[in-house]
Protein backbone atom coordinates (compact mmCIF):
# COMPACT_ATOMS: atom_id res chain seq x y z
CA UNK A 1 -7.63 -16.07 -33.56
CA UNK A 2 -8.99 -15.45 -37.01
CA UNK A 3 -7.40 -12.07 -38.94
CA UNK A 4 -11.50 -11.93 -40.50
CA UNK A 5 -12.70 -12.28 -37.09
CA UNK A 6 -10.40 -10.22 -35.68
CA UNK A 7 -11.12 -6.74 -38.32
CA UNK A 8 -15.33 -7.19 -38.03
CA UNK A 9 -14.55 -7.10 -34.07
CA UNK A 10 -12.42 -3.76 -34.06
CA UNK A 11 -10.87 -1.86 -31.54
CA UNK A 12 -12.59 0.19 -29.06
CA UNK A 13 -10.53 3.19 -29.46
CA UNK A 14 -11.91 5.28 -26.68
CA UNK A 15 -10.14 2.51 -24.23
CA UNK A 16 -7.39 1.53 -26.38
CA UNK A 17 -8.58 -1.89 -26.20
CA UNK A 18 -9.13 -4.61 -29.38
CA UNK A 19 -12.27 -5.85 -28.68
CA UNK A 20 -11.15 -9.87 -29.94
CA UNK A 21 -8.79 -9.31 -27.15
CA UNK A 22 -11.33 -8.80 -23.96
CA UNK A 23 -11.89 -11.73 -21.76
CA UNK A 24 -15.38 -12.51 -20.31
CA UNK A 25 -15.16 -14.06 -16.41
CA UNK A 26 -17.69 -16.35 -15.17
CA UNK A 27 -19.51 -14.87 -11.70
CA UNK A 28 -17.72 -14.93 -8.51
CA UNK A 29 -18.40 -18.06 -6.33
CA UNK A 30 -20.85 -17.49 -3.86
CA UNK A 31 -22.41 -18.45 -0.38
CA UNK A 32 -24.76 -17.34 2.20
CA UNK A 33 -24.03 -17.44 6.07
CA UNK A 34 -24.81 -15.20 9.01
CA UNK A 35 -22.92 -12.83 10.94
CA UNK A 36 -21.29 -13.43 14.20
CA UNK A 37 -19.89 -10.49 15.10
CA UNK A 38 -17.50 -7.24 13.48
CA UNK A 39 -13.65 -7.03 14.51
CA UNK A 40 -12.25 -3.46 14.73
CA UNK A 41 -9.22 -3.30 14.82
CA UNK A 42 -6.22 -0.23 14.23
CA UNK A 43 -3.58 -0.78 11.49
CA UNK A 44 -0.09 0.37 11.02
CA UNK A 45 -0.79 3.92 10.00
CA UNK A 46 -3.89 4.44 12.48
CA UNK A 47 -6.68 3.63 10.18
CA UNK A 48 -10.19 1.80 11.66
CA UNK A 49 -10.39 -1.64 9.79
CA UNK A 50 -13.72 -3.55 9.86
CA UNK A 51 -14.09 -7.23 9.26
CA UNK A 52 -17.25 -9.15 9.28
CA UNK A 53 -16.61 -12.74 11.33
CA UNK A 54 -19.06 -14.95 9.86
CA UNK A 55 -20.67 -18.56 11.08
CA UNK A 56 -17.84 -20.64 8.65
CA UNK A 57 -18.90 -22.00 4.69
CA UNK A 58 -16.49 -23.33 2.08
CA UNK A 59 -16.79 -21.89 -1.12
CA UNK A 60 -13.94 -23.56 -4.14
CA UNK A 61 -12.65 -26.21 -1.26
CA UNK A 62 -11.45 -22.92 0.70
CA UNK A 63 -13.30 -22.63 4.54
CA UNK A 64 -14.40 -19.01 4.53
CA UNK A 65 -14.35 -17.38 7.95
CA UNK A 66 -14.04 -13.39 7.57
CA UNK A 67 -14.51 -11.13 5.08
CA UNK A 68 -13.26 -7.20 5.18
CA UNK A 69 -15.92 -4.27 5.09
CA UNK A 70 -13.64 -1.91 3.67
CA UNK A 71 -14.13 1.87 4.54
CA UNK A 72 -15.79 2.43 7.96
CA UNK A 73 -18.89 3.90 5.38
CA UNK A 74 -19.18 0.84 3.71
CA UNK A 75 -19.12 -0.89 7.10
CA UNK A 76 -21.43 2.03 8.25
CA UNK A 77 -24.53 1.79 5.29
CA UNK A 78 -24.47 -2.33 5.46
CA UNK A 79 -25.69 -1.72 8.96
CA UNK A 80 -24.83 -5.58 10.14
CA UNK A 81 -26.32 -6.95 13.02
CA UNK A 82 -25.60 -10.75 14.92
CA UNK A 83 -27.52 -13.47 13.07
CA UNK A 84 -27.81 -10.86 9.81
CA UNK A 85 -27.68 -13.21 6.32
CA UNK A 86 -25.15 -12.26 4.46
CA UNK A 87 -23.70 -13.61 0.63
CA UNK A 88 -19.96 -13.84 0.52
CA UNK A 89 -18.33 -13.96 -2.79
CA UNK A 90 -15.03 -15.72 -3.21
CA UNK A 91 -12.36 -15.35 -5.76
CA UNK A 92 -9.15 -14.29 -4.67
CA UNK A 93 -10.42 -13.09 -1.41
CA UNK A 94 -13.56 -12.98 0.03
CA UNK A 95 -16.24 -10.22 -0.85
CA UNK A 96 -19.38 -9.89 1.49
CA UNK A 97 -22.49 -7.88 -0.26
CA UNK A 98 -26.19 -7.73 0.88
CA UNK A 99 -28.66 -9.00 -1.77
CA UNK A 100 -32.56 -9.00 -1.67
CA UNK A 101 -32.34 -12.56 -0.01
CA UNK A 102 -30.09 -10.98 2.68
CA UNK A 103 -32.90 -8.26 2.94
CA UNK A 104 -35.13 -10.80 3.25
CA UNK A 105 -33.84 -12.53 6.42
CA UNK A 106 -32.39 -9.77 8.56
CA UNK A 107 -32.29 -11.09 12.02
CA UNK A 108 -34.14 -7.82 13.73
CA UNK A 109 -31.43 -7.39 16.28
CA UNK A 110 -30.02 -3.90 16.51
CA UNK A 111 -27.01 -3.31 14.32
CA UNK A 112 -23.20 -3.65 16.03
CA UNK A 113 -22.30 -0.39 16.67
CA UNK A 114 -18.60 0.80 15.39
CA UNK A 115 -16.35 2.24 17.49
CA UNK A 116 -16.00 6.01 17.52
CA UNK A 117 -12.74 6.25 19.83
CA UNK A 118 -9.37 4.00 19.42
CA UNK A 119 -9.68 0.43 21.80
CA UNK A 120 -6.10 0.77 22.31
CA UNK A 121 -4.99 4.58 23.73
CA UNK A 122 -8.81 5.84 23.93
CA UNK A 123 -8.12 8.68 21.93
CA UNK A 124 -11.57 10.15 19.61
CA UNK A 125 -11.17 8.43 15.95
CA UNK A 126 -11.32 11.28 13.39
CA UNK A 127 -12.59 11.28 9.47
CA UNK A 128 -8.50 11.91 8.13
CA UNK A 129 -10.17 11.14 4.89
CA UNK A 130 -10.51 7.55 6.41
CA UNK A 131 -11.53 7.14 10.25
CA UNK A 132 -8.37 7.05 12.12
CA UNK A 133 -6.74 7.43 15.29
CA UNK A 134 -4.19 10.10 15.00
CA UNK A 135 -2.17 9.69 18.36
CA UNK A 136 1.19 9.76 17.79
CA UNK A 137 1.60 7.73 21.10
CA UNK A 138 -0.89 5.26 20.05
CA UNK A 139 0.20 1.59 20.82
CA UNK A 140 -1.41 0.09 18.08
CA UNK A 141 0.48 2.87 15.90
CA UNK A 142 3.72 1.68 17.36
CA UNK A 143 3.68 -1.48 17.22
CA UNK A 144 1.96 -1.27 13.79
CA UNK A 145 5.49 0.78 12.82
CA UNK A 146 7.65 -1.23 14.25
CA UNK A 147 6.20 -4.34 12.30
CA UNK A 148 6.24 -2.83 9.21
CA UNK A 149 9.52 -2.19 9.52
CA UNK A 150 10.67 -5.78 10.12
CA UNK A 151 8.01 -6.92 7.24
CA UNK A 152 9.64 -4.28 4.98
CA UNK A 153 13.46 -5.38 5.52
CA UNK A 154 12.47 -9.10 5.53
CA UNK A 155 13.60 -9.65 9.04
CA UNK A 156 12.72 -13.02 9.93
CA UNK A 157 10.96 -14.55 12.54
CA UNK A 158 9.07 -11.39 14.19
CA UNK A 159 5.71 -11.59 13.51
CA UNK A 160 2.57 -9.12 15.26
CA UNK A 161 2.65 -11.32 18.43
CA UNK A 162 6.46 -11.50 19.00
CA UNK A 163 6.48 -7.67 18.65
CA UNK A 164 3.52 -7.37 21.01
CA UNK A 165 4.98 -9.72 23.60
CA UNK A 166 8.51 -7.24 23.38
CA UNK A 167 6.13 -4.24 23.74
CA UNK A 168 4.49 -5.45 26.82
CA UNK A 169 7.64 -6.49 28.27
CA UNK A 170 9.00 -2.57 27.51
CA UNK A 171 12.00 -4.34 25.36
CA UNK A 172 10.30 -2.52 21.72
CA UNK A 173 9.06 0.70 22.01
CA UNK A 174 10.69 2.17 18.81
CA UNK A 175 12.65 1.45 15.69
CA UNK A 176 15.56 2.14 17.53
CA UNK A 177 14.73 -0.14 20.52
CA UNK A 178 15.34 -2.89 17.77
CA UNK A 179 19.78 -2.46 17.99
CA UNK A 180 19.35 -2.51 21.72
CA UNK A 181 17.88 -5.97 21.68
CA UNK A 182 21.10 -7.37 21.75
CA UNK A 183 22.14 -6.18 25.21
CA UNK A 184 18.83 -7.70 26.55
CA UNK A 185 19.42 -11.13 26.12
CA UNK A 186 18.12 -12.13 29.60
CA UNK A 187 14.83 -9.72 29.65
CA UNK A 188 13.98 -11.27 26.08
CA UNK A 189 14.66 -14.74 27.32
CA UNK A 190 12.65 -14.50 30.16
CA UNK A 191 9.38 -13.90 27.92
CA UNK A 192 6.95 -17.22 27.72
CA UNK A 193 7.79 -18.92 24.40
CA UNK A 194 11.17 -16.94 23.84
CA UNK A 195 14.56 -18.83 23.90
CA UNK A 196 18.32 -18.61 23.04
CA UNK A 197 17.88 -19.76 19.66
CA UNK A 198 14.95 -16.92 19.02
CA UNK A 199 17.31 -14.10 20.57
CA UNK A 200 20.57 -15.57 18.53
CA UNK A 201 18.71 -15.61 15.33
CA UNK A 202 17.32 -12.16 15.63
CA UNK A 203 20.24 -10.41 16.88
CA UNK A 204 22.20 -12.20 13.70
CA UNK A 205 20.03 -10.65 11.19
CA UNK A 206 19.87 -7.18 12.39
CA UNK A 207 23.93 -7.26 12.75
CA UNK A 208 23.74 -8.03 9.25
CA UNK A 209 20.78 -5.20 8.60
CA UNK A 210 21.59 -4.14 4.69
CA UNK A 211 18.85 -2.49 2.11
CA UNK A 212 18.40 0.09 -0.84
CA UNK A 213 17.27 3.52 -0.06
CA UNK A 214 13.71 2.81 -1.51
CA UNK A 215 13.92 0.14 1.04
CA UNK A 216 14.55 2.18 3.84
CA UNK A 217 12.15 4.52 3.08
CA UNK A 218 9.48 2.16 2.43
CA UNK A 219 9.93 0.63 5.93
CA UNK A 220 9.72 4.04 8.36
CA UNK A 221 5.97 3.94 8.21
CA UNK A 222 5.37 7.09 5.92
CA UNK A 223 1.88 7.14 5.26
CA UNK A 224 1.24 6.42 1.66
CA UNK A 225 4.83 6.00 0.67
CA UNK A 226 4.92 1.79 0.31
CA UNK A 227 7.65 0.05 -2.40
CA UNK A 228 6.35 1.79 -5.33
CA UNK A 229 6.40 4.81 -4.79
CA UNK A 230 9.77 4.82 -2.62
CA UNK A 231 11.24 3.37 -5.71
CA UNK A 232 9.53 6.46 -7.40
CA UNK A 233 11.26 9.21 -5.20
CA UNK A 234 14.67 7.39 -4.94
CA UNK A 235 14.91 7.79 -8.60
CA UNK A 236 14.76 11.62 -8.34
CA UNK A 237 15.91 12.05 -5.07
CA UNK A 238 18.86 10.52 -3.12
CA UNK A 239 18.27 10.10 1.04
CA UNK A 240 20.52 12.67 2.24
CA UNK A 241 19.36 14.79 -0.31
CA UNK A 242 15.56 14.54 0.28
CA UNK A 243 16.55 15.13 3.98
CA UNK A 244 18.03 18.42 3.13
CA UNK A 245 15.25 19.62 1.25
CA UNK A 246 12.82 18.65 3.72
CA UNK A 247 14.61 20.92 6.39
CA UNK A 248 14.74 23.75 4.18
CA UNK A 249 12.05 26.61 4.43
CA UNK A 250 11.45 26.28 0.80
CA UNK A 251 11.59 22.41 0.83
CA UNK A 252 7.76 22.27 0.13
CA UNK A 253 7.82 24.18 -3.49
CA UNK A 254 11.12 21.98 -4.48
CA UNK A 255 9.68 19.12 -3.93
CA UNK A 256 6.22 19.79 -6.02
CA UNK A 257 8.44 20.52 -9.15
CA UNK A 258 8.98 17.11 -9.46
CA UNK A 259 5.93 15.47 -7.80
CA UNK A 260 2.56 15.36 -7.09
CA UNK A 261 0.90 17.78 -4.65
CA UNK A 262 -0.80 14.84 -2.45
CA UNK A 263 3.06 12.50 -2.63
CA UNK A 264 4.43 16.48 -1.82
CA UNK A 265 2.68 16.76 1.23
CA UNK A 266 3.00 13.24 2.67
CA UNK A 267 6.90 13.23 1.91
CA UNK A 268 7.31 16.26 3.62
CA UNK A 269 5.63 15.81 6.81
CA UNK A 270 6.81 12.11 6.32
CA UNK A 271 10.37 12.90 6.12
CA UNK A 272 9.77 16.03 8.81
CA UNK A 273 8.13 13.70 11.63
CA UNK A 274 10.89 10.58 11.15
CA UNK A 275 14.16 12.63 10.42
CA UNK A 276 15.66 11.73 13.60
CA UNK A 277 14.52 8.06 12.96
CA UNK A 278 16.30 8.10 9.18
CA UNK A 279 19.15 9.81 10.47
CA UNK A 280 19.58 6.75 13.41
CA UNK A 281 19.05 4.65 11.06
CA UNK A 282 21.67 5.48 8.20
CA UNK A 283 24.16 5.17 11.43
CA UNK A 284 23.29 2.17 11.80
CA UNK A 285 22.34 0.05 8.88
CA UNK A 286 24.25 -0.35 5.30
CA UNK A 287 22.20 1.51 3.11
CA UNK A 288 23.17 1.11 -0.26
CA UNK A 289 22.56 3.94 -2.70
CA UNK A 290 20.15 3.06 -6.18
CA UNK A 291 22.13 2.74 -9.39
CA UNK A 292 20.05 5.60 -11.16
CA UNK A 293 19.23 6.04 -14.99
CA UNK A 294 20.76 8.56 -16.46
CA UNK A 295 18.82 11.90 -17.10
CA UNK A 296 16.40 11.52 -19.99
CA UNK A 297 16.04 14.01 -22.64
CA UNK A 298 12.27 13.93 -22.62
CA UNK A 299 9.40 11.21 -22.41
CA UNK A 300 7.80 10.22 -26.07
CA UNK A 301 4.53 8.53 -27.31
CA UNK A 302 3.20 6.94 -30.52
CA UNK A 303 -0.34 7.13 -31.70
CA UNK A 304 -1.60 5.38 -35.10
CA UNK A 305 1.40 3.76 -35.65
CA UNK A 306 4.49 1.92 -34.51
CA UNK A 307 7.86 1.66 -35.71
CA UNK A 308 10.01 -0.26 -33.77
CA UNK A 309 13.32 0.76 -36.01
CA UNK A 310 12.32 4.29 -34.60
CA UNK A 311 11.73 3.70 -31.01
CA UNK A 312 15.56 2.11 -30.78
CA UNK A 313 16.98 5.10 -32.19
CA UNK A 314 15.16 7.38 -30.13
CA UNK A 315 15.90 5.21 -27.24
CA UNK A 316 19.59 5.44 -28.27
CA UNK A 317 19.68 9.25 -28.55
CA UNK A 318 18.10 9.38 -24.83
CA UNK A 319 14.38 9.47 -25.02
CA UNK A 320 12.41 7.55 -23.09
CA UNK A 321 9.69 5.74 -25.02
CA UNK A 322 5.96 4.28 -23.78
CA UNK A 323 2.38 5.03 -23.04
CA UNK A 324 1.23 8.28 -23.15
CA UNK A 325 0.70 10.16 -19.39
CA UNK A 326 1.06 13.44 -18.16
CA UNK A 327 4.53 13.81 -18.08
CA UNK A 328 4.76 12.87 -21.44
CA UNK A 329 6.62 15.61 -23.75
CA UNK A 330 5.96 14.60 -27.28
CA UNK A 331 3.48 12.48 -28.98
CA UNK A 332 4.24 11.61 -32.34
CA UNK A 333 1.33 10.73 -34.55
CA UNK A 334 1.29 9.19 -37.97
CA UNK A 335 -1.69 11.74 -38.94
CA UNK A 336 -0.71 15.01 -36.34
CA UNK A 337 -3.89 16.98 -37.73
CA UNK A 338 -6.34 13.45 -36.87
CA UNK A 339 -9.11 14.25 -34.20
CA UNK A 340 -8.60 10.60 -32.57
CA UNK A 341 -9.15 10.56 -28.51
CA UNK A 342 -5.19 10.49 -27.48
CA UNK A 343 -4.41 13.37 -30.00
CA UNK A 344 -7.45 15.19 -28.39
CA UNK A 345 -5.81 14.64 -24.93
CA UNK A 346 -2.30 15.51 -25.52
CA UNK A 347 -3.21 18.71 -26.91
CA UNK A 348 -5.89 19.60 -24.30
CA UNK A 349 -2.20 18.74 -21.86
């Protein structure tokens, strides 16, 4: 925290970063144990998950069970087979990696084999980039939806087992099934575990069913379209609006004017595939429109200086001012003929 200190460090200008400001972490806490077996499972949007069950070790006072393989190539190239040593790192969750010890005390058994076809509708798993089951009709897909939407629209008290219980019973088999729980009091009751209380509570809070737009989008089970980026679109785009576009034959190329090709395409199918769904569901629940920005008059950056006094005004007169991205319009810069790496970059953009 020395001024001296702080001008023989520098800046690393390539990353924007002071150097006296970078913080050093000490190594992940690790363990070794051996592999019991690999859960496969199918999440909410029909992608494989892998997770390594391991014989249990505690690592920082915290009993260490599982730990995720990631991608089904990650889970593919480890190659894991029962009794296979494995080190698990642990900081904020846990991390499983092969080292040359691992190497060292393989167990020779044949490696688990991964599933190539979905363990809940049978269906053949395809590479869509990540392996996935694509079934519409998929159970795991369903029920996957209809938990995220409760998750997303902090419905409590209907967790992965409650809705799995419902599906069996043939009470959930949509969104929509959810507003004719309330005519079912008897079939719900009659479920092991499931009371009056359970059925008043629920029925309560989807009576009282309120959220935003980015909320309601955010819980229909568009892939890639979580909170952030449904805030993203419902700050360009009301629902009913988006809806309209997305009918239109042209609804593709409006849509890319204002975002990305890959958000383009997902919103578009997204909003294709679940307009009946949205369309239920503004019937039904109070959807309450976002208080929007006003229009700015353009995005700015600084580079080589700051100047506070400046950014207000600009602010004031409608500009929007931060870090320099792609839809930035202007950069300002103290030296505009300098060769540093963010002046290079704007005018290669």
């Amino acid at each position: 925290d020395e001024d001296a200190m702080n001008k023989e460090l520098g800046r690393d200008e390539v990353n924007y970063i002071n150097n006296f400001e970078i913080a050093y972490k000490f190594p992940k806490a690790n363990n070794y144990t051996k592999v019991k077996y690999i859960r496969q499972d199918i999440g909410i949007f029909g992608n494989a998950s892998f997770t390594a069950v391991v014989e249990p070790i505690k690592i920082n006072d915290k009993v260490i069970k599982n730990a995720s393989l990631g991608s089904y190539d990650r889970a593919k190239g480890l190659a894991l087979a029962e009794g296979d040593m494995v080190n698990i790192k642990y900081e904020i969750v846990p991390y499983l990696c092969i080292d040359d010890y691992c190497e060292e005390h393989r167990s020779g058994n044949k490696p688990i084999e991964l599933i190539t076809n979905c363990p809940y509708c049978g269906e053949p798993l395809v590479m869509d980039p990540e392996l996935s089951c694509r079934n519409p009709d998929c159970p795991a897909r369903i029920q996957g939806k209809i938990y995220n939407f409760f998750s997303r629209l902090n419905i409590a008290g209907i967790g992965e087992s409650m809705i799995e219980a419902l599906f069996s019973a043939g009470l959930l088999r949509s969104i929509q099934d959810i507003f004719k729980l309330k005519k079912k009091k008897d079939e719900f009751c009659s479920i092991d575990g499931f009371g009056p209380k359970t059925f008043k509570s629920i029925c309560k809070q989807i009576d009282k069913l309120s959220c935003t737009e980015d909320q309601l989008l955010a819980a229909i089970g568009i892939k890639g379209i979580g909170p952030k980026t449904s805030k993203k679109i419902s700050s360009i785009y009301y629902i009913d609006e988006l809806m309209e576009i997305c009918i239109s034959p042209d609804g593709k190329e409006t849509l890319s004017k204002k975002l990305t090709p890959k958000l383009t395409e997902s919103l578009y199918k997204g909003v294709n595939d679940n307009y009946d769904l949205i369309k239920f569901l503004l019937s039904k629940v109070d959807v309450k429109k976002p208080n929007r920005k006003s229009e700015t008059l353009g995005k700015i950056a600084f580079t080589g200086f700051r100047n506070a006094e400046f950014q207000a005004y600009l602010e004031k007169l409608g500009f929007e001012v931060g870090d320099m991205r792609k839809s930035t319009d202007l950069l300002i810069a103290e030296d505009p003929n300098g060769n540093s790496t963010k002046l290079t970059k704007a005018r290669e953009m």
